[in-house]
PDB file of N, CA and C in Angstrom:
ATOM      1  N   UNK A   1       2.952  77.393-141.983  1.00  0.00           N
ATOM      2  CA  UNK A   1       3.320  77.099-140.611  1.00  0.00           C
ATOM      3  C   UNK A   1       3.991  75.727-140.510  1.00  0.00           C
ATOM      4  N   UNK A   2       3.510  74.492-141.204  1.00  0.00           N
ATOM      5  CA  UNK A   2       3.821  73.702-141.440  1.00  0.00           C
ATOM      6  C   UNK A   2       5.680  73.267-142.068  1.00  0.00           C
ATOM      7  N   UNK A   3       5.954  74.234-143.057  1.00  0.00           N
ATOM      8  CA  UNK A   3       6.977  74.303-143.774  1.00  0.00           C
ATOM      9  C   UNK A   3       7.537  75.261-142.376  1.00  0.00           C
ATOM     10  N   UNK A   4       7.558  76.221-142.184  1.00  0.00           N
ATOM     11  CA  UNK A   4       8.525  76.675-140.616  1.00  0.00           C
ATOM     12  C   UNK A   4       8.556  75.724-139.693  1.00  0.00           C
ATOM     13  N   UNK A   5       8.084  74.258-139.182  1.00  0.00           N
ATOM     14  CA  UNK A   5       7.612  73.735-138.052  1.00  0.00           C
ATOM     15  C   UNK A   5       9.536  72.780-138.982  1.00  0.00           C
ATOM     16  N   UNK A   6       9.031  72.188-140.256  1.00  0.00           N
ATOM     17  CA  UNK A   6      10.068  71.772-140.755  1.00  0.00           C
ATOM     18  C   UNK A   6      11.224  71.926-140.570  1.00  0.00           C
ATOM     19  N   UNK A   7      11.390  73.302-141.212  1.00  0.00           N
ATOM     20  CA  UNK A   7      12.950  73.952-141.292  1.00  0.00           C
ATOM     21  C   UNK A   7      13.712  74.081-140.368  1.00  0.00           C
ATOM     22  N   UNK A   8      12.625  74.577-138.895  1.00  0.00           N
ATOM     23  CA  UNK A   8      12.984  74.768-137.658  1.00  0.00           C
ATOM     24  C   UNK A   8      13.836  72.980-137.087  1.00  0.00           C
ATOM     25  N   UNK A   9      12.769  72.305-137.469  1.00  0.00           N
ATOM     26  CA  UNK A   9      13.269  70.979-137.291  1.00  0.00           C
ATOM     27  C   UNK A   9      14.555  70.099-137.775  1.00  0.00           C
ATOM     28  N   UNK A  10      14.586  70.546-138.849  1.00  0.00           N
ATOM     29  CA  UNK A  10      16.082  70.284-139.790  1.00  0.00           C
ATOM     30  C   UNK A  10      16.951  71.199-139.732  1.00  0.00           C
ATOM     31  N   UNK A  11      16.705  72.419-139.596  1.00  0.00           N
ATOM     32  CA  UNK A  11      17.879  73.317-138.313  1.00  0.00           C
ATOM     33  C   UNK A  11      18.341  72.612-137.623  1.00  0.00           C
ATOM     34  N   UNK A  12      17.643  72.535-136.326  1.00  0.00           N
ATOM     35  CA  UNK A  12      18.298  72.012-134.855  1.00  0.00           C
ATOM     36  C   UNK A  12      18.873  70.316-135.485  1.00  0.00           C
ATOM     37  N   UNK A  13      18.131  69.966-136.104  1.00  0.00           N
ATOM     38  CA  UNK A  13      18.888  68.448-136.210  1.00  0.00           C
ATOM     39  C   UNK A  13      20.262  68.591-137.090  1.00  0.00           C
ATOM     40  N   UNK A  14      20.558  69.928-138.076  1.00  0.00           N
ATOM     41  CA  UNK A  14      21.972  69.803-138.188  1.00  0.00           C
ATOM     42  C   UNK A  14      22.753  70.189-137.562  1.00  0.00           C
ATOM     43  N   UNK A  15      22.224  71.067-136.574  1.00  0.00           N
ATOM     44  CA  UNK A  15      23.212  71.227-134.835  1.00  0.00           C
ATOM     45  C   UNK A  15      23.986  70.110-134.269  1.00  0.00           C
ATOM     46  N   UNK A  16      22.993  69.215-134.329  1.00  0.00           N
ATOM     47  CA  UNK A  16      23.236  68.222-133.391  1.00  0.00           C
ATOM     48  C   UNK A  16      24.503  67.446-133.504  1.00  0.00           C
ATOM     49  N   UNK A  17      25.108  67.329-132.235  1.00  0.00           N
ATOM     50  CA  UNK A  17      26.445  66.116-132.534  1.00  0.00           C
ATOM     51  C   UNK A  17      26.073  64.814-132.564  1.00  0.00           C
ATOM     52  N   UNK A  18      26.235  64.029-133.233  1.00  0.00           N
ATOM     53  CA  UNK A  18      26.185  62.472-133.280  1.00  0.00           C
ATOM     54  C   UNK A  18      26.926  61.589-131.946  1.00  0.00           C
ATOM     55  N   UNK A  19      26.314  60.707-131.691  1.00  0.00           N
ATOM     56  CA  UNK A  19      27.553  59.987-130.160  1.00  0.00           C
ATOM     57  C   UNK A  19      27.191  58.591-130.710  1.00  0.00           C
ATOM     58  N   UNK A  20      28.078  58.043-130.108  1.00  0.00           N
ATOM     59  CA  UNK A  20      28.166  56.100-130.282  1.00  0.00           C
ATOM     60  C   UNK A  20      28.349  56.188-129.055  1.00  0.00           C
ATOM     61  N   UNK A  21      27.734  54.239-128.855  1.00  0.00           N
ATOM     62  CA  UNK A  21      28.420  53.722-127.508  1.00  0.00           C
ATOM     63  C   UNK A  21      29.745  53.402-128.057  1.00  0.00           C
ATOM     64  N   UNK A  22      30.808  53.929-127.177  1.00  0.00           N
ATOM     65  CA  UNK A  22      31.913  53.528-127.477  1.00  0.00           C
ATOM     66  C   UNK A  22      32.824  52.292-126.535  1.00  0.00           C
ATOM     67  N   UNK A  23      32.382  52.126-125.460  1.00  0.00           N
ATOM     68  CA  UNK A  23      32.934  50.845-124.942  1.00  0.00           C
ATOM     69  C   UNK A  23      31.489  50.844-123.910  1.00  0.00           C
ATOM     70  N   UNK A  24      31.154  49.403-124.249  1.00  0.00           N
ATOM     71  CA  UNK A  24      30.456  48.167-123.006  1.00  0.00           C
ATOM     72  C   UNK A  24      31.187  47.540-121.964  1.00  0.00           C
ATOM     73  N   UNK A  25      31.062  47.549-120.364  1.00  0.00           N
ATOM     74  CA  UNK A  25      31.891  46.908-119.955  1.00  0.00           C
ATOM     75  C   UNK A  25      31.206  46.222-118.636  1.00  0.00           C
ATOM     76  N   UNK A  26      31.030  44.786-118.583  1.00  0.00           N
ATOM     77  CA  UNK A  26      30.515  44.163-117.665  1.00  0.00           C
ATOM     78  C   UNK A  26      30.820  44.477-116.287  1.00  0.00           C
ATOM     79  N   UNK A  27      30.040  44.835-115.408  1.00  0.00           N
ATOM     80  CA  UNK A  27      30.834  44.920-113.631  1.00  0.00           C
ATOM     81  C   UNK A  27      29.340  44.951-112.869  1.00  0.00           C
ATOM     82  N   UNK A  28      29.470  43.429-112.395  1.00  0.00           N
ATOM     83  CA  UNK A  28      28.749  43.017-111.163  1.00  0.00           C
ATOM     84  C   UNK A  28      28.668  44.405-110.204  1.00  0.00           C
ATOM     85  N   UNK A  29      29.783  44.917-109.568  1.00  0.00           N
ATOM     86  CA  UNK A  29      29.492  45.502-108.658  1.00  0.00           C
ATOM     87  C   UNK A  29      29.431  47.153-108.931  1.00  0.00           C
ATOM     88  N   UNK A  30      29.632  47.255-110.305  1.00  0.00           N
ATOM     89  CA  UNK A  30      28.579  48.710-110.636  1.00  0.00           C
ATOM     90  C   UNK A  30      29.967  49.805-109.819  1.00  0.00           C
ATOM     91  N   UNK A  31      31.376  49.321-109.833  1.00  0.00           N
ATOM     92  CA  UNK A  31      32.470  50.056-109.682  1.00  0.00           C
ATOM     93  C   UNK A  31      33.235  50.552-110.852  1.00  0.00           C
ATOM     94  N   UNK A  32      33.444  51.825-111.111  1.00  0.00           N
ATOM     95  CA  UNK A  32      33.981  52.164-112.168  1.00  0.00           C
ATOM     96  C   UNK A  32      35.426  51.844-112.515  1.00  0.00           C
ATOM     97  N   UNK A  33      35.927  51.949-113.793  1.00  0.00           N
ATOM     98  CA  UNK A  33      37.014  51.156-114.369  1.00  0.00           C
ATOM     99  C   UNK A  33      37.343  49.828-114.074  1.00  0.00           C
ATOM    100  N   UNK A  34      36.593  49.066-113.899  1.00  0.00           N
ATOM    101  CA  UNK A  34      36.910  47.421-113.511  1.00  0.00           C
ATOM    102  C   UNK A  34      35.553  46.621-114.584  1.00  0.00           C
ATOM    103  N   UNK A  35      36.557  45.172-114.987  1.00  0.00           N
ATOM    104  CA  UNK A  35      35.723  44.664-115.771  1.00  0.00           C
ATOM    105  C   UNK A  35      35.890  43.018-115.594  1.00  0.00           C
ATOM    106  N   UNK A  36      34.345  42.356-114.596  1.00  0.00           N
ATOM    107  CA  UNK A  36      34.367  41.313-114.110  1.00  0.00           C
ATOM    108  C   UNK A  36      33.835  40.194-115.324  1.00  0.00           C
ATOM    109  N   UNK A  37      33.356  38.892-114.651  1.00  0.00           N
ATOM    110  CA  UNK A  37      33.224  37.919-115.647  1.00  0.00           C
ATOM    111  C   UNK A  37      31.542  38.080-116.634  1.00  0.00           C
ATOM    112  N   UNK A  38      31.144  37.359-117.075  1.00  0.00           N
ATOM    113  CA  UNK A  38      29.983  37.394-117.620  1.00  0.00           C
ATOM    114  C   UNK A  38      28.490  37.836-116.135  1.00  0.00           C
ATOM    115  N   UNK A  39      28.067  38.975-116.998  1.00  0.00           N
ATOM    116  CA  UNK A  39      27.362  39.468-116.167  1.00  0.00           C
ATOM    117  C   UNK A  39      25.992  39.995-116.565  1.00  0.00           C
ATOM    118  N   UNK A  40      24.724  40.670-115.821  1.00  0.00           N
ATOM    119  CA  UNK A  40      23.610  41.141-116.220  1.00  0.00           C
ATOM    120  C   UNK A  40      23.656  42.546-116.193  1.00  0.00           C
ATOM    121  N   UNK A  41      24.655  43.258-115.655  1.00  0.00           N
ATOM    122  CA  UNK A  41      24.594  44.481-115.731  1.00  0.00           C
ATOM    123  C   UNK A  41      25.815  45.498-116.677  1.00  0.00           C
ATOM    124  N   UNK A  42      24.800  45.928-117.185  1.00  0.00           N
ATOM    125  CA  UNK A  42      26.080  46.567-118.678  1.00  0.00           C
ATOM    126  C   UNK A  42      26.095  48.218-117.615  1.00  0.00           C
ATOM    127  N   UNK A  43      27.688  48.509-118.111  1.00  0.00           N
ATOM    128  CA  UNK A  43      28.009  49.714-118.031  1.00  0.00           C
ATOM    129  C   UNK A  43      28.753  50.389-119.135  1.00  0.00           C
ATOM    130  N   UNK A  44      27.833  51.643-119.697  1.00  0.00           N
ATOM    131  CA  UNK A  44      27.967  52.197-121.113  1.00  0.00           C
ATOM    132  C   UNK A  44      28.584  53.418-120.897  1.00  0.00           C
ATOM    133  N   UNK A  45      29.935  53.847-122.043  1.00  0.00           N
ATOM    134  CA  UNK A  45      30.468  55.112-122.040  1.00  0.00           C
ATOM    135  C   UNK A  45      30.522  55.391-123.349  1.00  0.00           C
ATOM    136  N   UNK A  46      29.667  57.065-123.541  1.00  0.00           N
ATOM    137  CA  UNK A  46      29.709  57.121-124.720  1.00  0.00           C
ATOM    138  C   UNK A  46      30.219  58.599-124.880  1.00  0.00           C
ATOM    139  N   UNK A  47      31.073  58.773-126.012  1.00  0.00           N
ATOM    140  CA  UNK A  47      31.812  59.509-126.438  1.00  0.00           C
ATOM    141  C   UNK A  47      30.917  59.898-128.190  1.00  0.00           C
ATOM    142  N   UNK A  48      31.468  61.135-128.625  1.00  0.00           N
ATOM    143  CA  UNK A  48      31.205  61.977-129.926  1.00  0.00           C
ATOM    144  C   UNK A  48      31.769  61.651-130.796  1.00  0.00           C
ATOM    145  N   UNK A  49      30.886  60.914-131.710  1.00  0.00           N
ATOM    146  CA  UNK A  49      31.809  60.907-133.133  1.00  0.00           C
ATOM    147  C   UNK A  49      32.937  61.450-133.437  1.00  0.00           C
ATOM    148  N   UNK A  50      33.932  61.366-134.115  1.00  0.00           N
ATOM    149  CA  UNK A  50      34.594  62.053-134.571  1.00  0.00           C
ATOM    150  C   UNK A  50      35.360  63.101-133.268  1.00  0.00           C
ATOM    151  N   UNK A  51      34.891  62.737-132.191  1.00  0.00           N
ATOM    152  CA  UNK A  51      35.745  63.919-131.193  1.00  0.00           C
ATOM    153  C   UNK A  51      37.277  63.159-130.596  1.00  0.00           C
ATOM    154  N   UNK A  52      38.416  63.744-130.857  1.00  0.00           N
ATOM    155  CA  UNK A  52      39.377  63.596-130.731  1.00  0.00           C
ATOM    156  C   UNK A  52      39.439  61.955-130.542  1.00  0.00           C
ATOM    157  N   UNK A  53      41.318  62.283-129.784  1.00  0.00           N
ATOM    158  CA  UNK A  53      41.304  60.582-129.947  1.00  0.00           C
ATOM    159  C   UNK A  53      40.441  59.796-128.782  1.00  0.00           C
ATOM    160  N   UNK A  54      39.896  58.579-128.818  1.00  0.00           N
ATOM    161  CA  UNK A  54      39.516  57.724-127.922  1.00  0.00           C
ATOM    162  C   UNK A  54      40.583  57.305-126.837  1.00  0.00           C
ATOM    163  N   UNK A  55      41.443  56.926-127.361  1.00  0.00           N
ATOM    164  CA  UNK A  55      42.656  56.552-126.036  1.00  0.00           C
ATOM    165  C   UNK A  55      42.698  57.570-125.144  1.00  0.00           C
ATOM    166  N   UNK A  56      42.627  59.063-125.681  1.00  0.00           N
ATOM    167  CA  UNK A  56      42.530  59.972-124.506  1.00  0.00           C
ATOM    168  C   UNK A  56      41.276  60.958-123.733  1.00  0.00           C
ATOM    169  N   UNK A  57      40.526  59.826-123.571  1.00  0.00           N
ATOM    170  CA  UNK A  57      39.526  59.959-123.235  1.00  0.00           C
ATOM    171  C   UNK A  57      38.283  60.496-123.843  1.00  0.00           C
ATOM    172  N   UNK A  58      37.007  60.870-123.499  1.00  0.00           N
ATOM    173  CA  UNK A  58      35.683  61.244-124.104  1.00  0.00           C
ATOM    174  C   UNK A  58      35.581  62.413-123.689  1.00  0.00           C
ATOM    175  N   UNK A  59      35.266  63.222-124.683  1.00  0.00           N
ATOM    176  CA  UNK A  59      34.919  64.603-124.672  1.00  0.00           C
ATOM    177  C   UNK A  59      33.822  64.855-123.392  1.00  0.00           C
ATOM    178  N   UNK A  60      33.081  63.755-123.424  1.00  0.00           N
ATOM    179  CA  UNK A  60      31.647  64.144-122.527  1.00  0.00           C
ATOM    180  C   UNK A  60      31.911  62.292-121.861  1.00  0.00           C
ATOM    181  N   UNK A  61      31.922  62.199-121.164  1.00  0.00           N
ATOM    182  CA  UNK A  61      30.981  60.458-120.803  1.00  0.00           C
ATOM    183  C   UNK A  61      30.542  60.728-119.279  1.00  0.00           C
ATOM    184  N   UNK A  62      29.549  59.377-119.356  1.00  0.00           N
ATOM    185  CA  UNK A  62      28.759  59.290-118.210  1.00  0.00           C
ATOM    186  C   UNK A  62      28.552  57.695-118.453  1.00  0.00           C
ATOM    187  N   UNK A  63      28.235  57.204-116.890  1.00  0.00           N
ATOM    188  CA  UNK A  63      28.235  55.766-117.049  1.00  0.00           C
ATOM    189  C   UNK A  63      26.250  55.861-116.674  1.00  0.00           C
ATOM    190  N   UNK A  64      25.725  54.882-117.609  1.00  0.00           N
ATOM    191  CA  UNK A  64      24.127  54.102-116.532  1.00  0.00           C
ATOM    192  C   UNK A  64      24.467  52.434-116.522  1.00  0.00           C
ATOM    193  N   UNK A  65      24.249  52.210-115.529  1.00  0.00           N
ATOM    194  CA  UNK A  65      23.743  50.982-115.283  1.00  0.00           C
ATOM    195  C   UNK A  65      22.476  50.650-115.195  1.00  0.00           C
ATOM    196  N   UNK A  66      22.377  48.875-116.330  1.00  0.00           N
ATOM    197  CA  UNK A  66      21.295  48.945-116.275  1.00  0.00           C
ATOM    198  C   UNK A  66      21.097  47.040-116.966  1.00  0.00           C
ATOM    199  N   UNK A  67      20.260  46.324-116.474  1.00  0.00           N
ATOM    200  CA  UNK A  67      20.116  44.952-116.644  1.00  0.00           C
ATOM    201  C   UNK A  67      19.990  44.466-117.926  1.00  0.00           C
ATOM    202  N   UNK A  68      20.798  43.481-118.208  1.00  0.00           N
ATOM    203  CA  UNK A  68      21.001  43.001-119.995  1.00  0.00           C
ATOM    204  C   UNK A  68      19.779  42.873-120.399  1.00  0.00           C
ATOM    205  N   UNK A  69      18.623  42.533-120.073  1.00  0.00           N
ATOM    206  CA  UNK A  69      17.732  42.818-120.889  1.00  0.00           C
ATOM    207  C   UNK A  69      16.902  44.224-121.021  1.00  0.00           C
ATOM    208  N   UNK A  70      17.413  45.103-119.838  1.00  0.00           N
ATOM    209  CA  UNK A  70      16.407  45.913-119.951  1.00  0.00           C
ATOM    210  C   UNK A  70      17.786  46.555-121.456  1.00  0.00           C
ATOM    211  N   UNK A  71      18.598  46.381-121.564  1.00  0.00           N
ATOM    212  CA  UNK A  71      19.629  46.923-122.233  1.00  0.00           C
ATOM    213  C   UNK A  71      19.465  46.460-123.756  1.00  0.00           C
ATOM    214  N   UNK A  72      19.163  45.028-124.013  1.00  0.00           N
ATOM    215  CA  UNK A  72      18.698  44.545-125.417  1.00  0.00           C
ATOM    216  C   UNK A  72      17.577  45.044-125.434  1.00  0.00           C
ATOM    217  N   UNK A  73      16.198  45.610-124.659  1.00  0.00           N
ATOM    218  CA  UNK A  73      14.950  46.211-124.878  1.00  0.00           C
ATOM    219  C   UNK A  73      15.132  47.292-125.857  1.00  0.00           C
ATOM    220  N   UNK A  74      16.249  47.885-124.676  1.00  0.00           N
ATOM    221  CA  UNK A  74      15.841  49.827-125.611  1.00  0.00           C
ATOM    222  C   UNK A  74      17.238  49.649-126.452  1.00  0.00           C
ATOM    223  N   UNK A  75      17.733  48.981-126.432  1.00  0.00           N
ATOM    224  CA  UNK A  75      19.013  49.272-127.781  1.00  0.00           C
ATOM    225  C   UNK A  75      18.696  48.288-129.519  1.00  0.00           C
ATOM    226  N   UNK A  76      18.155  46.876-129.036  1.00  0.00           N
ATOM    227  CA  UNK A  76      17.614  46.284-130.225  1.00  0.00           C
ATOM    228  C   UNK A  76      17.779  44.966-129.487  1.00  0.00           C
ATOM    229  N   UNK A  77      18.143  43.660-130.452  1.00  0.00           N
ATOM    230  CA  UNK A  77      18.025  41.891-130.364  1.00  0.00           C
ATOM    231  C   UNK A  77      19.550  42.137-130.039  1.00  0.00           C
ATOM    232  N   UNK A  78      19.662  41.191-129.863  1.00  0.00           N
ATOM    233  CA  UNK A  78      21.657  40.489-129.513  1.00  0.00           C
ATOM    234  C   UNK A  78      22.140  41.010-130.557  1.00  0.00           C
ATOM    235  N   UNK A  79      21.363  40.558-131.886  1.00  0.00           N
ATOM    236  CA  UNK A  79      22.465  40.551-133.413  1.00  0.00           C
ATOM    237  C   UNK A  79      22.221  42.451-133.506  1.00  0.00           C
ATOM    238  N   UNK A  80      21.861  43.357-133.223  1.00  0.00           N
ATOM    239  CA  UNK A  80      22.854  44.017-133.048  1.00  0.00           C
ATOM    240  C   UNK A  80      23.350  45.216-132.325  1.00  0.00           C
ATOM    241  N   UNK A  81      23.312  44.722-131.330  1.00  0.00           N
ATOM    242  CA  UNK A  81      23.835  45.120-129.894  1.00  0.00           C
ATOM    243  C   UNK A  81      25.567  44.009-130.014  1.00  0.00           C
ATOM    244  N   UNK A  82      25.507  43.046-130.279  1.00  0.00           N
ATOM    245  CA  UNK A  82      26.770  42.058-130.418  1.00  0.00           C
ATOM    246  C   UNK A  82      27.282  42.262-131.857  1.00  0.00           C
ATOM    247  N   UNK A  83      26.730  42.335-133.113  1.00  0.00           N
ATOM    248  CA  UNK A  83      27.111  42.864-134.300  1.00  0.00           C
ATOM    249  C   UNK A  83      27.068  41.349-135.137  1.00  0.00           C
TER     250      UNK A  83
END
């Protein structure tokens, strides 16, 4: 049961598509496509590995907003969230 609980598990995980954040973009006022000065609120669009080109847009995106630290919490430290 154990070894089926597995397989089943490494099945669905080679289904899966991979995504990156593909652009961060600062905006105080939480308006889409605009990008203001140094700010606390990140707005994230993320697109599929490998899915077509980036210049013409993301297969899938969605924006959250959400406060730079709650954003270094669930992503990691500065060094690498900044790289």
């Amino acid at each position: 049961e154990f070894h089926a609980a597995l397989d089943t598990l490494f099945a669905t995980l080679s289904e899966m598509q991979p995504w990156h954040v593909f652009c961060i973009n600062p905006n105080d006022s939480q308006l889409p496509n605009q990008l203001e000065g140094r700010t606390t609120n990140l707005t994230a669009v993320a697109t599929r590995c490998g899915g077509g080109d980036p210049e013409k847009g993301a297969v899938r995106a969605w924006e959250a907003g959400m406060m730079m630290g709650q954003f270094v919490e669930r992503y990691g430290g500065e060094e690498s969230v900044w790289g």
